[in-house]
Protein backbone atom coordinates (compact mmCIF):
# COMPACT_ATOMS: atom_id res chain seq x y z
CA UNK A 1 -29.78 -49.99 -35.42
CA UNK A 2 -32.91 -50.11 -37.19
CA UNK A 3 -36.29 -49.02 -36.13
CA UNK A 4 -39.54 -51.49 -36.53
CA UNK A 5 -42.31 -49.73 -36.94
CA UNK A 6 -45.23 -50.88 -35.12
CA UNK A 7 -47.43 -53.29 -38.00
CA UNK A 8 -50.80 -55.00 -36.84
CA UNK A 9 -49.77 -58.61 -38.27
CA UNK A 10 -52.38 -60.78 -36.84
CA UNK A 11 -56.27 -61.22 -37.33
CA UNK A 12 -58.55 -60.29 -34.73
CA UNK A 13 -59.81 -64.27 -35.06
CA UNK A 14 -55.86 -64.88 -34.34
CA UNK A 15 -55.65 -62.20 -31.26
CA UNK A 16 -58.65 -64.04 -29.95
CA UNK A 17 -57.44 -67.37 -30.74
CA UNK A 18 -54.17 -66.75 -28.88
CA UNK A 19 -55.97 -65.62 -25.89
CA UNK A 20 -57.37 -68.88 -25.69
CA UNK A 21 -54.33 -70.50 -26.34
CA UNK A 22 -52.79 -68.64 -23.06
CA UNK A 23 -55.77 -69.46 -20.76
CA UNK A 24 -56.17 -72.73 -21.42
CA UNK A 25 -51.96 -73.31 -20.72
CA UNK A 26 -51.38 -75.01 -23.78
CA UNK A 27 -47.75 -75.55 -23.58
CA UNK A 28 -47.12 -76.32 -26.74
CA UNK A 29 -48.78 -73.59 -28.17
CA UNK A 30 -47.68 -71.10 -25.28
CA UNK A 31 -45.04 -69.04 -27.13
CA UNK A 32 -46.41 -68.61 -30.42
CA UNK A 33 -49.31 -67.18 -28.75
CA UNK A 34 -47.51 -64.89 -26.75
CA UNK A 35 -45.72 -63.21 -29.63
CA UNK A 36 -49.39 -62.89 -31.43
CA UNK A 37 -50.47 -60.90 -28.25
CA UNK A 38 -47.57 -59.19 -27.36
CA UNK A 39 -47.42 -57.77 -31.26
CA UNK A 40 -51.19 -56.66 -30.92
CA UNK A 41 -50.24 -54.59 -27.08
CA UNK A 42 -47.37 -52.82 -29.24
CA UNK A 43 -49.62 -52.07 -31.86
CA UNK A 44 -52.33 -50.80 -29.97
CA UNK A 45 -49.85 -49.07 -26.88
CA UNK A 46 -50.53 -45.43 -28.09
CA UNK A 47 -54.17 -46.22 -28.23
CA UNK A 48 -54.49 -47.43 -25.13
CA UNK A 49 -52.15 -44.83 -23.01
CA UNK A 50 -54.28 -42.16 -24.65
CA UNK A 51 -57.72 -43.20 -23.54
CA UNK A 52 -57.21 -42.52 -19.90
CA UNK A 53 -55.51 -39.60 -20.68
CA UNK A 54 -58.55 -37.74 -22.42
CA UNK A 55 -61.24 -39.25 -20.42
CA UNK A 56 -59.75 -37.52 -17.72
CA UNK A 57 -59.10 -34.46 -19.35
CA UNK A 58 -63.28 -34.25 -19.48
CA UNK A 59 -64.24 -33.83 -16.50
């Protein structure tokens, strides 16, 4: 069983790109956008679970 570490592989242009992909329900163009977006959330997960975490931790 291997382990993937978690790689940013896409662009911010392509992260935003996606999203636009997704909202305007582009079928065609649905899943490949997903896996752009779902790859940035697992990149940025830690990031993201921390922030409410320490903002908290402030007051």
């Amino acid at each position: 069983m291997s382990i993937e570490k978690n790689i940013q592989k896409h662009s911010k242009g392509e992260v935003n790109r996606a999203g636009i992909k997704l909202l305007e329900k582009n079928e065609s163009e649905y899943a490949a956008a997903k896996v752009i977006l779902d790859n940035w959330r697992a990149y940025h997960i830690t990031p993201l679970n921390g922030f409410p975490r320490k903002r908290s931790e402030k007051n």
